[in-house]
N, C-alpha and C. Protein backbone atom coordinates (compact mmCIF):
# COMPACT_ATOMS: atom_id res chain seq x y z
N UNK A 1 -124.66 -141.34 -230.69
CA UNK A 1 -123.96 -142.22 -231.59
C UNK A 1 -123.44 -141.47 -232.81
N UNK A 2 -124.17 -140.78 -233.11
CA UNK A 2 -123.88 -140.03 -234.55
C UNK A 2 -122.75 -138.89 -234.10
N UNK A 3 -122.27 -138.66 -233.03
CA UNK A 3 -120.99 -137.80 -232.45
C UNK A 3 -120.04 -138.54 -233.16
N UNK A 4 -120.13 -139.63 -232.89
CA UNK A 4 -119.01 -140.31 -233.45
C UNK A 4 -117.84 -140.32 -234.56
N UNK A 5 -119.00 -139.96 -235.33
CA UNK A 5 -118.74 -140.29 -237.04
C UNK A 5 -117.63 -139.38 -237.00
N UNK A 6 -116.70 -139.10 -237.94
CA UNK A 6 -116.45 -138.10 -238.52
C UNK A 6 -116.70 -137.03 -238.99
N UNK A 7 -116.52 -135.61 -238.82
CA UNK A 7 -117.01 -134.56 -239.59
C UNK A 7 -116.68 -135.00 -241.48
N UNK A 8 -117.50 -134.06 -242.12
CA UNK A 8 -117.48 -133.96 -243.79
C UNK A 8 -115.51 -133.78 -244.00
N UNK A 9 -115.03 -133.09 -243.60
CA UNK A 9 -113.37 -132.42 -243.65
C UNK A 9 -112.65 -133.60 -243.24
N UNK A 10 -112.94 -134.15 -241.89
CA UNK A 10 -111.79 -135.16 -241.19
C UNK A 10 -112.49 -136.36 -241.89
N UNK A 11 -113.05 -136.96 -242.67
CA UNK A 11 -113.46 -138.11 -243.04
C UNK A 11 -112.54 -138.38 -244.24
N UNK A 12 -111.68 -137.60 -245.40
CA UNK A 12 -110.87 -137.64 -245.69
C UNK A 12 -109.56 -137.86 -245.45
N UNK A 13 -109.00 -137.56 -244.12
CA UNK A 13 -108.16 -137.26 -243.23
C UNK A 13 -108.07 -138.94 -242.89
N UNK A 14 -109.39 -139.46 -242.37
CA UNK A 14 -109.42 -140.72 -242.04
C UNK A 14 -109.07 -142.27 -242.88
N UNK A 15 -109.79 -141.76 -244.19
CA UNK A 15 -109.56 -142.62 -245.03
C UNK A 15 -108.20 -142.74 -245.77
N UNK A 16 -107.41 -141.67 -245.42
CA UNK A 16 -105.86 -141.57 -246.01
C UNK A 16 -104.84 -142.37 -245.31
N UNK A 17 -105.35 -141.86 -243.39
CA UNK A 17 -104.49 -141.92 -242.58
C UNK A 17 -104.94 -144.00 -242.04
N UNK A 18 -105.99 -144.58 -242.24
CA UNK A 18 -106.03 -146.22 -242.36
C UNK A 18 -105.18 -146.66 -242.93
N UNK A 19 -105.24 -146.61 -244.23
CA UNK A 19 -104.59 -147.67 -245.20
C UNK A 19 -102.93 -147.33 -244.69
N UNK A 20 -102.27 -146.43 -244.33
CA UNK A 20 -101.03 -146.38 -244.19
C UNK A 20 -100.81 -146.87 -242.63
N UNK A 21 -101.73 -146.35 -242.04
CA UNK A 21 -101.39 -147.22 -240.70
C UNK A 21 -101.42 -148.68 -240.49
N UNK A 22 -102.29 -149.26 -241.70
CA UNK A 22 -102.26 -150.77 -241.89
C UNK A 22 -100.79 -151.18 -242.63
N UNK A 23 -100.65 -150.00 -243.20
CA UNK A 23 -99.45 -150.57 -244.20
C UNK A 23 -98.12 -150.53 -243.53
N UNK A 24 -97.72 -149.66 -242.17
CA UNK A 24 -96.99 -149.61 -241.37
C UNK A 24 -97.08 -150.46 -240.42
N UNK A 25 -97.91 -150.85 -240.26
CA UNK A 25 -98.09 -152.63 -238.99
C UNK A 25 -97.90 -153.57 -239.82
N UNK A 26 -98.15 -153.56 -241.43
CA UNK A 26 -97.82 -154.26 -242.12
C UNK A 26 -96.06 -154.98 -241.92
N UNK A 27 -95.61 -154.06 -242.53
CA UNK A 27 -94.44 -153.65 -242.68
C UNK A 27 -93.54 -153.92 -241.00
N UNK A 28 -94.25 -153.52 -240.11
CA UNK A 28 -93.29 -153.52 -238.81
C UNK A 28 -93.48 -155.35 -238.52
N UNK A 29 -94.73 -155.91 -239.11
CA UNK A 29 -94.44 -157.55 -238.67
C UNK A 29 -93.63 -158.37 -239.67
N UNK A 30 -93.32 -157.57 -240.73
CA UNK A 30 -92.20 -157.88 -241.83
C UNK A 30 -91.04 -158.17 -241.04
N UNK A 31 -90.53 -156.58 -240.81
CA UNK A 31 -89.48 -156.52 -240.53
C UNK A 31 -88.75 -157.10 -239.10
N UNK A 32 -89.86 -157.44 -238.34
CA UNK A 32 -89.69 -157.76 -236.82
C UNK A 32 -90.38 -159.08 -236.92
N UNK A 33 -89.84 -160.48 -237.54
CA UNK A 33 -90.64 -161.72 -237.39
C UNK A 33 -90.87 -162.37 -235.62
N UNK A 34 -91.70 -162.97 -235.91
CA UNK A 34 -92.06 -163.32 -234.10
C UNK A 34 -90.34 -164.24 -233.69
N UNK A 35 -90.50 -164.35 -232.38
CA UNK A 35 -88.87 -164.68 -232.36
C UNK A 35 -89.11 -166.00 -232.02
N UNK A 36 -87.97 -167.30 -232.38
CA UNK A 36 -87.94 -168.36 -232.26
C UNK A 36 -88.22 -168.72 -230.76
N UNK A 37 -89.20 -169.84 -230.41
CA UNK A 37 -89.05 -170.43 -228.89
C UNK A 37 -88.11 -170.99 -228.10
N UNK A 38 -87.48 -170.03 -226.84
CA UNK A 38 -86.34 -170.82 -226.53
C UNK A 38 -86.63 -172.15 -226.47
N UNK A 39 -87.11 -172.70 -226.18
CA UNK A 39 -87.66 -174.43 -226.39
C UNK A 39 -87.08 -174.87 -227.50
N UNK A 40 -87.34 -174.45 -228.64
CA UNK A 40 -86.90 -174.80 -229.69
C UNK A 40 -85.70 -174.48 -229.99
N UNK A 41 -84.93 -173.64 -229.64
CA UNK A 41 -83.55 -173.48 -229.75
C UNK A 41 -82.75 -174.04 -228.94
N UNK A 42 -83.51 -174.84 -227.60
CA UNK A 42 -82.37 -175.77 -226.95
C UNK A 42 -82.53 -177.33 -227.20
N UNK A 43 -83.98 -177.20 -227.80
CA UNK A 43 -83.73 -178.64 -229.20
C UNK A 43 -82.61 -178.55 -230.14
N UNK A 44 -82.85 -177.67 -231.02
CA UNK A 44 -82.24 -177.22 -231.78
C UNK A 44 -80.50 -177.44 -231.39
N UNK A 45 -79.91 -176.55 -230.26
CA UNK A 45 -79.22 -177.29 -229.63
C UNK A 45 -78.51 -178.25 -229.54
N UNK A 46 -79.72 -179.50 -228.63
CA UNK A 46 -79.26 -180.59 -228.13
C UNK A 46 -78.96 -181.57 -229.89
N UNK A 47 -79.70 -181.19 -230.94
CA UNK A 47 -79.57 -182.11 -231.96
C UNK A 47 -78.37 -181.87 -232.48
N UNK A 48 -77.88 -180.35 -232.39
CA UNK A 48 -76.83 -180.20 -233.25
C UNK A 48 -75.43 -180.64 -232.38
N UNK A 49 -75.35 -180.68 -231.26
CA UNK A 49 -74.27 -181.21 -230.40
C UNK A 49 -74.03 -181.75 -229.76
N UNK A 50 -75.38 -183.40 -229.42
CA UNK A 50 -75.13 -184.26 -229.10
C UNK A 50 -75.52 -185.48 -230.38
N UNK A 51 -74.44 -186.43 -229.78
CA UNK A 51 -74.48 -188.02 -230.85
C UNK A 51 -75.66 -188.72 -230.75
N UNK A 52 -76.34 -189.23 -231.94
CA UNK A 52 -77.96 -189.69 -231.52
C UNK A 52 -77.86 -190.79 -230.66
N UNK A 53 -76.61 -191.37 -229.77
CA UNK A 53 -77.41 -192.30 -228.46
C UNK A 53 -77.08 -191.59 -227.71
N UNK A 54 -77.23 -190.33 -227.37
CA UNK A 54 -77.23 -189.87 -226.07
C UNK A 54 -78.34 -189.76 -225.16
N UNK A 55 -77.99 -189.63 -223.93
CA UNK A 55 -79.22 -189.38 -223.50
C UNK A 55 -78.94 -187.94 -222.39
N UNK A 56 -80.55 -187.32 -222.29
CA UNK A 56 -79.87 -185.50 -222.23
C UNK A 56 -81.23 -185.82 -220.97
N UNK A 57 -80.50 -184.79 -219.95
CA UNK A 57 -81.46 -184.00 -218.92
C UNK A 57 -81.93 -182.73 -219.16
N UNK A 58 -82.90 -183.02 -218.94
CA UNK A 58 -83.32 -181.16 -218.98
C UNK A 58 -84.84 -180.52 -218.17
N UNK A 59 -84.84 -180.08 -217.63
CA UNK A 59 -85.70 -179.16 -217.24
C UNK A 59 -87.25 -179.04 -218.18
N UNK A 60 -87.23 -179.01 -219.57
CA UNK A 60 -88.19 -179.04 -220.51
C UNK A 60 -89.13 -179.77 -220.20
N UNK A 61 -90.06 -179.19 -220.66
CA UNK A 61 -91.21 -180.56 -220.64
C UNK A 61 -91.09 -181.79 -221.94
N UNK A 62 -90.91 -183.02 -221.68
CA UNK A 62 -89.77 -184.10 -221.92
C UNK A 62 -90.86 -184.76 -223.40
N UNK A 63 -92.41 -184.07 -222.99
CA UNK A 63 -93.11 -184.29 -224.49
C UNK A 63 -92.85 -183.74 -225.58
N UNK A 64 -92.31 -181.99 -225.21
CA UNK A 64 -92.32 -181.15 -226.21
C UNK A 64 -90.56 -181.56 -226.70
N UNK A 65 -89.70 -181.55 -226.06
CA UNK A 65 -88.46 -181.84 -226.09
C UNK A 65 -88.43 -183.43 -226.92
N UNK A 66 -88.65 -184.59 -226.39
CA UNK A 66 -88.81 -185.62 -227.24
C UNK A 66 -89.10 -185.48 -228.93
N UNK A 67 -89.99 -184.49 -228.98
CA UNK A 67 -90.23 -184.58 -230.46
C UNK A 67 -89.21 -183.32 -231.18
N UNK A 68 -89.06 -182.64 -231.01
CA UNK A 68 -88.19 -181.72 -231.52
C UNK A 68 -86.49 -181.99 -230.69
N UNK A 69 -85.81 -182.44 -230.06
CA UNK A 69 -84.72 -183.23 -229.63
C UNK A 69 -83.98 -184.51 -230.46
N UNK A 70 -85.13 -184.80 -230.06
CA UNK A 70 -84.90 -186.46 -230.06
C UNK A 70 -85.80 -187.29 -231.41
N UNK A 71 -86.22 -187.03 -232.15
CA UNK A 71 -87.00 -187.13 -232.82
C UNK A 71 -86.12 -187.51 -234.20
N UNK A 72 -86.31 -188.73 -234.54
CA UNK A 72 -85.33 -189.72 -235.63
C UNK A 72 -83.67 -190.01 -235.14
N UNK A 73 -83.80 -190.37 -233.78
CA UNK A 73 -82.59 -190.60 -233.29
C UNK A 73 -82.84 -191.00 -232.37
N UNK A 74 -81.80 -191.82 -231.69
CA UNK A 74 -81.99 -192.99 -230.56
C UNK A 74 -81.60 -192.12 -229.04
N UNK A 75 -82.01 -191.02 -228.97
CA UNK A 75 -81.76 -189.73 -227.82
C UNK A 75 -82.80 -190.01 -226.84
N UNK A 76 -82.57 -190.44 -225.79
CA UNK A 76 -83.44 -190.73 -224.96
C UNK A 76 -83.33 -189.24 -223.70
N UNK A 77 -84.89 -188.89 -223.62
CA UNK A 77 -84.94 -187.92 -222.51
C UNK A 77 -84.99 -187.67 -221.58
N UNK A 78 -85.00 -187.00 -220.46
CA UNK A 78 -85.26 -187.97 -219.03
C UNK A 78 -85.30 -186.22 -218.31
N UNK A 79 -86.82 -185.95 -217.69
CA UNK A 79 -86.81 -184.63 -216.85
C UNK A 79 -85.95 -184.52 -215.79
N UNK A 80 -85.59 -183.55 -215.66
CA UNK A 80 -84.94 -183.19 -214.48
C UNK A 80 -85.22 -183.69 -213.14
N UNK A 81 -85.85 -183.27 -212.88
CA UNK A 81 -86.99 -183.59 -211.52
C UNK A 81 -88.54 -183.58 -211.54
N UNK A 82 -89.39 -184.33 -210.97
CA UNK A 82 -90.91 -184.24 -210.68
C UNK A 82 -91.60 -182.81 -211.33
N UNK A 83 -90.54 -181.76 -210.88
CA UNK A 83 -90.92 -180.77 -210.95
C UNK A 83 -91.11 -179.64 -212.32
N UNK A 84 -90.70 -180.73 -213.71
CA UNK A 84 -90.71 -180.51 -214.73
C UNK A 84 -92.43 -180.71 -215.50
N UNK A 85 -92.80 -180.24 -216.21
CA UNK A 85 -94.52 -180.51 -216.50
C UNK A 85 -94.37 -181.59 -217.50
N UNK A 86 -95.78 -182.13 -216.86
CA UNK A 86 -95.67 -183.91 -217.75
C UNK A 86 -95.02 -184.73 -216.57
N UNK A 87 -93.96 -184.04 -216.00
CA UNK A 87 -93.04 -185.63 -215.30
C UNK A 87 -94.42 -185.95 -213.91
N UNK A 88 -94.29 -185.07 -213.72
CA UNK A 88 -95.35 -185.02 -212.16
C UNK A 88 -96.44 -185.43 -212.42
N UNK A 89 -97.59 -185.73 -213.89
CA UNK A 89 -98.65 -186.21 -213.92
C UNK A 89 -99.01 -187.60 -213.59
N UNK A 90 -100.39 -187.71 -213.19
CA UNK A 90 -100.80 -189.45 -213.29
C UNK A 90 -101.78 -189.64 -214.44
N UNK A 91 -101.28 -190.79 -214.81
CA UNK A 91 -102.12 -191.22 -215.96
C UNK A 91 -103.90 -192.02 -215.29
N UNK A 92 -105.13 -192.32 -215.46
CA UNK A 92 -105.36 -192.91 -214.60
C UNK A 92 -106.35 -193.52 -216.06
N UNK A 93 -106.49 -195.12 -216.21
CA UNK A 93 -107.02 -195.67 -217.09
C UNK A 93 -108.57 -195.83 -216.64
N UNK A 94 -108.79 -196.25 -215.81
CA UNK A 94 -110.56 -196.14 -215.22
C UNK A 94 -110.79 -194.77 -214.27
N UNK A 95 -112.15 -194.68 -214.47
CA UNK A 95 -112.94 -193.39 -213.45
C UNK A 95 -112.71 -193.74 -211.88
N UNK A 96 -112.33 -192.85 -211.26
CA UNK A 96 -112.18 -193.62 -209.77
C UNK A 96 -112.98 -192.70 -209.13
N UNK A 97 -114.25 -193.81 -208.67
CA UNK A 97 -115.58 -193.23 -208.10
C UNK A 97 -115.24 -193.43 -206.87
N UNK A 98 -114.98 -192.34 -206.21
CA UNK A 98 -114.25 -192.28 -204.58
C UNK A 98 -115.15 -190.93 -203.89
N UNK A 99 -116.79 -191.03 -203.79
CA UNK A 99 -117.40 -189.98 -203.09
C UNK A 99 -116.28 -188.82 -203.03
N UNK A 100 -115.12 -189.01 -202.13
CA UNK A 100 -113.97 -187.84 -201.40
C UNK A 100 -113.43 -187.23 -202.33
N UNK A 101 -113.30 -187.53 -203.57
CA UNK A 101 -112.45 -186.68 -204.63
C UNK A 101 -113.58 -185.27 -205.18
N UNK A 102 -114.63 -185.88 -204.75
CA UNK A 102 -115.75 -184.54 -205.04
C UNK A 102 -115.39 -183.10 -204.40
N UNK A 103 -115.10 -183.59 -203.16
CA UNK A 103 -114.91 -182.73 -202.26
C UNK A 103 -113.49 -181.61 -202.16
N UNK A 104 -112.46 -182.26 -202.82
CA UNK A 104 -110.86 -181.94 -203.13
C UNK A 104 -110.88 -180.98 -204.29
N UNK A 105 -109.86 -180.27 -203.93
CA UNK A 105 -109.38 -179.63 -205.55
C UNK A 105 -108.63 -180.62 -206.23
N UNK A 106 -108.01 -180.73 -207.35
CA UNK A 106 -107.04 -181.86 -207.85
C UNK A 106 -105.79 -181.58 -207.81
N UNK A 107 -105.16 -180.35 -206.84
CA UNK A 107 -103.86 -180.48 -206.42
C UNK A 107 -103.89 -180.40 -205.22
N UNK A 108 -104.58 -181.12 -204.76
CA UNK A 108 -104.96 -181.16 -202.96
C UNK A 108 -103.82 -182.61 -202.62
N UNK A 109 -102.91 -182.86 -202.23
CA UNK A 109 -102.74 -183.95 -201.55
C UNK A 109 -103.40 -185.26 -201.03
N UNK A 110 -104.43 -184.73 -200.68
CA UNK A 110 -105.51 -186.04 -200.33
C UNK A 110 -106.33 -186.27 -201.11
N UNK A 111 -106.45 -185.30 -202.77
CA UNK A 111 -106.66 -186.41 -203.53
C UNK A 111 -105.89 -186.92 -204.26
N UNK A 112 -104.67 -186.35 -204.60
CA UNK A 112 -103.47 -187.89 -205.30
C UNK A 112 -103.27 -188.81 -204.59
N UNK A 113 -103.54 -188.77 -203.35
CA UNK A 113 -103.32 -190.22 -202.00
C UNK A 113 -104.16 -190.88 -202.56
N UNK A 114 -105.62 -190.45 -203.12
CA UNK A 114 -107.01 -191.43 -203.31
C UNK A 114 -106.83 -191.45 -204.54
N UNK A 115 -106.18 -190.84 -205.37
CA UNK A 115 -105.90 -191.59 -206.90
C UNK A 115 -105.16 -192.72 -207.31
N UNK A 116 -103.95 -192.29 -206.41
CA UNK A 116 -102.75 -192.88 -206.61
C UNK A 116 -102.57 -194.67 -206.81
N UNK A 117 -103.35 -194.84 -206.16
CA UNK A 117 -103.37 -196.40 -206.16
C UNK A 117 -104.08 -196.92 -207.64
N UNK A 118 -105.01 -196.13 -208.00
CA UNK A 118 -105.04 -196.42 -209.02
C UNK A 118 -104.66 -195.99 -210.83
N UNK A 119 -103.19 -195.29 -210.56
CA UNK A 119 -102.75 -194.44 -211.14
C UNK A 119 -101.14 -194.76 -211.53
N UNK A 120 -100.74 -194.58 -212.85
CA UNK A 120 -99.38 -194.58 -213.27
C UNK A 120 -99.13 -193.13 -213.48
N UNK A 121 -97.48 -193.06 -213.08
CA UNK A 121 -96.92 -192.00 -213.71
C UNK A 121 -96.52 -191.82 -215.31
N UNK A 122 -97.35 -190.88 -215.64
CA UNK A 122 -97.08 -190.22 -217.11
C UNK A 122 -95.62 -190.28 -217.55
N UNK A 123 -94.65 -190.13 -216.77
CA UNK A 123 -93.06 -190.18 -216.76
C UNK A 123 -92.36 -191.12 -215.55
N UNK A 124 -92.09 -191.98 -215.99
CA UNK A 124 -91.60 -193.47 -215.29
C UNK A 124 -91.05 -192.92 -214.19
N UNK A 125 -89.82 -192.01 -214.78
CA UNK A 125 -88.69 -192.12 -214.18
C UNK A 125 -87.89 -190.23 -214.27
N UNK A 126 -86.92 -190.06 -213.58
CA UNK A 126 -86.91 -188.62 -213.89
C UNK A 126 -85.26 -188.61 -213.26
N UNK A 127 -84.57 -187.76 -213.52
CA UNK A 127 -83.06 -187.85 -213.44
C UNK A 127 -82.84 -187.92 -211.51
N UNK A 128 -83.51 -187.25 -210.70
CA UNK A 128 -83.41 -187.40 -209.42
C UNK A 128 -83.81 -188.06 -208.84
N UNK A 129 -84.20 -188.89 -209.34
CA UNK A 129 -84.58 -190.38 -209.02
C UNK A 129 -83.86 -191.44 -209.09
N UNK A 130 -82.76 -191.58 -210.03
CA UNK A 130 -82.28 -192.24 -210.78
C UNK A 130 -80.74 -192.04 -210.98
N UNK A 131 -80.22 -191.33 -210.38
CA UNK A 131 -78.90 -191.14 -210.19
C UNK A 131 -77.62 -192.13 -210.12
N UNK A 132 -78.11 -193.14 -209.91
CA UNK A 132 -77.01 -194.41 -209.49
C UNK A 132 -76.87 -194.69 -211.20
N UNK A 133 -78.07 -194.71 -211.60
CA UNK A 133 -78.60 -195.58 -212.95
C UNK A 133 -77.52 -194.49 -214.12
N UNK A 134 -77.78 -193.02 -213.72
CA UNK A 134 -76.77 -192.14 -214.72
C UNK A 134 -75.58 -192.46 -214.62
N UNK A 135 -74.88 -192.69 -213.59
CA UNK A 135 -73.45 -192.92 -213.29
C UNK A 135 -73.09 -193.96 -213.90
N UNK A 136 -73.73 -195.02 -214.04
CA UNK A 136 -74.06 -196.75 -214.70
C UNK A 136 -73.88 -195.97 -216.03
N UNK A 137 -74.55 -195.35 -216.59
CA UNK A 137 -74.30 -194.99 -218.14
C UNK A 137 -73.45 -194.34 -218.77
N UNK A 138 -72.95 -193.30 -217.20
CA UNK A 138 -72.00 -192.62 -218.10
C UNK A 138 -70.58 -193.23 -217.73
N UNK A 139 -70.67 -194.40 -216.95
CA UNK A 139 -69.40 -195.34 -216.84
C UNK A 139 -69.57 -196.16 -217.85
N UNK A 140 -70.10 -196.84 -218.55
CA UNK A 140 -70.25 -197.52 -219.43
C UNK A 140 -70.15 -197.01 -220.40
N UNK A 141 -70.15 -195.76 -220.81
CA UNK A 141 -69.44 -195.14 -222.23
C UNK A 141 -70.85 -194.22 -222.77
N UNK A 142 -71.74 -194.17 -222.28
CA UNK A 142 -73.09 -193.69 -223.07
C UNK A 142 -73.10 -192.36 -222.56
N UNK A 143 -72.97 -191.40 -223.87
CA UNK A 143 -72.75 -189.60 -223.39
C UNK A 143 -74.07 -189.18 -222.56
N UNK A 144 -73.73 -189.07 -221.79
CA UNK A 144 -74.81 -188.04 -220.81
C UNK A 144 -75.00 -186.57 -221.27
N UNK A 145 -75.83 -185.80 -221.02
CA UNK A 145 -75.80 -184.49 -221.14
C UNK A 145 -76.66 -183.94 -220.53
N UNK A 146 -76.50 -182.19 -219.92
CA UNK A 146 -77.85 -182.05 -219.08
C UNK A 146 -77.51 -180.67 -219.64
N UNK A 147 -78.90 -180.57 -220.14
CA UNK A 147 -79.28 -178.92 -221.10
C UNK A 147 -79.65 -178.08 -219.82
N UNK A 148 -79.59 -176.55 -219.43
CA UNK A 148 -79.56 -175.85 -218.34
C UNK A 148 -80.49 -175.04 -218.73
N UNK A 149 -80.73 -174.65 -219.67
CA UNK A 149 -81.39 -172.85 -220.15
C UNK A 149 -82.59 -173.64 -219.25
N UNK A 150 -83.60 -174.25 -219.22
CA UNK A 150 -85.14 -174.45 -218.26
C UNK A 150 -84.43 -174.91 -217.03
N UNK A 151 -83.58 -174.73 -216.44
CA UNK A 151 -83.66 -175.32 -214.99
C UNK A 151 -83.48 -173.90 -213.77
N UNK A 152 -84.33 -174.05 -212.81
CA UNK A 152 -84.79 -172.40 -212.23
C UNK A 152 -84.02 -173.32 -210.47
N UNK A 153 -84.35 -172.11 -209.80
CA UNK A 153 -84.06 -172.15 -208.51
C UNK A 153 -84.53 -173.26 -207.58
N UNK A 154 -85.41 -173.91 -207.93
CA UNK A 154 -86.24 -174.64 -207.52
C UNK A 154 -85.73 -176.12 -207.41
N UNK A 155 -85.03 -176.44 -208.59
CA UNK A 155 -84.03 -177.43 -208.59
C UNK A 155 -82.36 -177.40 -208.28
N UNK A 156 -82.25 -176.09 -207.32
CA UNK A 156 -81.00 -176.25 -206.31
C UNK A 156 -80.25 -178.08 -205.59
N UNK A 157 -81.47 -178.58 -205.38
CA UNK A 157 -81.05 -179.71 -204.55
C UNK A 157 -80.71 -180.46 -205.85
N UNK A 158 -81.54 -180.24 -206.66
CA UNK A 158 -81.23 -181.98 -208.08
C UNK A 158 -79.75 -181.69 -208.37
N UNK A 159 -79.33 -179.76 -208.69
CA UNK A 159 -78.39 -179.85 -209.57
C UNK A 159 -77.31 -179.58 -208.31
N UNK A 160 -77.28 -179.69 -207.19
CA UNK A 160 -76.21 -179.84 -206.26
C UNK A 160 -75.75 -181.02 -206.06
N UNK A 161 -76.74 -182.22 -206.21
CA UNK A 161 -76.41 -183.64 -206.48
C UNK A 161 -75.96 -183.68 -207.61
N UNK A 162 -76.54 -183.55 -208.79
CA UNK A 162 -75.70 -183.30 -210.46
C UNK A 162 -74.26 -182.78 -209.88
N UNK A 163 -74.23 -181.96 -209.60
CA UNK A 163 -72.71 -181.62 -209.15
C UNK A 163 -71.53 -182.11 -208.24
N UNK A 164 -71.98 -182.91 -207.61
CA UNK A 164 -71.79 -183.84 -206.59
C UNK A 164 -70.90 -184.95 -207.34
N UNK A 165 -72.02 -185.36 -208.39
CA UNK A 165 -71.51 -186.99 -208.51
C UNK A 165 -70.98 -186.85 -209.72
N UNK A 166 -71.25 -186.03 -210.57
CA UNK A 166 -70.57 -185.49 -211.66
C UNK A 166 -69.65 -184.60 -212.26
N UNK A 167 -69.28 -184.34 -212.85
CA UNK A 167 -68.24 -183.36 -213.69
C UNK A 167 -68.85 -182.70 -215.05
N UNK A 168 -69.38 -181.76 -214.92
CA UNK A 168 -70.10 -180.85 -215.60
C UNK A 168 -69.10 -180.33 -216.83
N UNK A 169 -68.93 -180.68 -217.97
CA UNK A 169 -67.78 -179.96 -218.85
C UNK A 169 -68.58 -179.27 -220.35
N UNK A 170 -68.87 -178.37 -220.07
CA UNK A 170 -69.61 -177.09 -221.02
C UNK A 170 -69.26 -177.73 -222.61
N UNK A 171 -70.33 -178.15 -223.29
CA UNK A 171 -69.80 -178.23 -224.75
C UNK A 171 -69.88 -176.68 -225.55
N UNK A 172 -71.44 -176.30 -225.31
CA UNK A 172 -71.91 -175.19 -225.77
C UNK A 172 -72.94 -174.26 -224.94
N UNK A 173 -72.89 -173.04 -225.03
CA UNK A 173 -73.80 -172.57 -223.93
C UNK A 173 -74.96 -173.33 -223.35
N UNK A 174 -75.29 -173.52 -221.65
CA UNK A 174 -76.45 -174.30 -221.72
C UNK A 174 -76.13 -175.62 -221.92
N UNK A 175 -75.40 -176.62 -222.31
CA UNK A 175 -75.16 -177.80 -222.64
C UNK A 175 -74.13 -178.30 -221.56
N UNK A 176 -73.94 -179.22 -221.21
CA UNK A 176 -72.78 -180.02 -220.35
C UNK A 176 -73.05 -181.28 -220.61
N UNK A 177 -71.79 -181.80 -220.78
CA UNK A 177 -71.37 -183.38 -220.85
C UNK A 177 -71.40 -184.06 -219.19
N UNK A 178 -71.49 -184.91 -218.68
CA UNK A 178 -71.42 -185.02 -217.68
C UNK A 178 -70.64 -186.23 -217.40
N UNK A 179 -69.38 -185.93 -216.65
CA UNK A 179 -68.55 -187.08 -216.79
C UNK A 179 -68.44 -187.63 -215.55
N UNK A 180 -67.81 -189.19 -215.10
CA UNK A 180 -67.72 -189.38 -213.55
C UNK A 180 -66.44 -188.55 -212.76
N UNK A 181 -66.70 -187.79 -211.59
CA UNK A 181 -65.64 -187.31 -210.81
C UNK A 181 -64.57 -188.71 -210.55
C-alpha cells in the first residue's frame, strides 16, 4: 500500500499538477455546455410553428411531448403508432390475482391476454388507428401536423398510409402540414 504514495520529489509535482487539471475540466464543461435534448427541440419546434389548436403526430413519447409541446395551448397529441412508449401501456386499477401471470414475463403475450380484460390503455387512441378520424379534421379546417425527427424504420407501414391519404407539405425541418390529396 505504501508503494503507492508518492515519492518526497513527485508529491510536489502532484499537488501542482490537481488543481489545474480540475481547473481544465473546469473550464472544458464551461466552454462545452451539455447539449439540448432533441426532444426538446422538436417541442420547441412544434410550439414555435404550429397554431395552438393544432393537433401534431409524432413518434415522441406523447407524456414528455404533451408537456413541453402542448403545454398552455389547446395542441392536442396523438402517438404515432402503439409503437411509441406510453402509447402501448395498460393501465390496470385492481391487482389481478391470476395464479398464470406468476409464471409469465410481463412482455409475454399470454400475459397481456390475462391482463387485458381487466385493463385500459394508458393512450386511448394513436394516429394508426384513427386515420378516417384525421382526414375528418383536416377536412374540417383543423391543422394537422406530423413531427418526423422520432419516427424510425419500424413505422414504414403507419407513414406509407400517412402518405397515402395525405399530402405531406414541409413547414420546417422535421415538421409537415398534412393536407387531403
Amino acid at each position: 500500500m505504501l508503494a503507492l504514495l508518492p515519492g518526497h520529489g513527485k508529491e510536489t509535482i502532484v499537488k501542482l499538477l490537481l488543481p489545474v487539471a480540475l481547473l481544465l475540466a473546469v473550464a472544458a464543461r464551461i466552454a462545452a455546455p451539455a447539449p439540448v435534448p432533441l426532444r426538446r427541440v422538436a417541442a420547441e419546434r412544434v410550439r414555435e410553428n404550429t397554431p395552438d389548436n393544432a393537433v401534431v403526430i409524432s413518434a415522441i413519447d406523447p407524456v414528455y411531448f404533451a408537456r413541453f409541446a402542448a403545454s398552455g395551448s389547446s395542441r392536442r397529441i396523438i402517438p404515432l403508432s402503439r409503437n411509441v412508449e406510453y402509447a402501448s401501456a395498460l393501465l390496470v386499477r385492481k391487482r389481478v390475482d391470476d395464479p398464470r401471470l406468476r409464471l409469465l414475463k410481463w412482455d409475454d403475450d399470454r400475459a397481456l391476454a390475462l391482463i387485458r380484460p381487466h385493463a385500459e390503455e394508458a393512450v386511448r387512441f394513436v394516429a394508426s388507428e384513427r386515420m378516417d378520424e384525421l382526414s375528418t379534421e383536416v377536412a374540417g379546417g383543423t391543422p394537422v401536423f406530423f413531427e418526423s425527427s422520432f419516427a424510425h424504420e419500424n413505422e414504414a407501414k403507419v407513414l406509407a398510409e400517412l402518405q397515402a391519404r395525405f399530402k405531406l407539405v414541409q413547414c420546417v425541418p422535421y415538421l409537415y402540414q398534412l393536407q387531403l390529396r
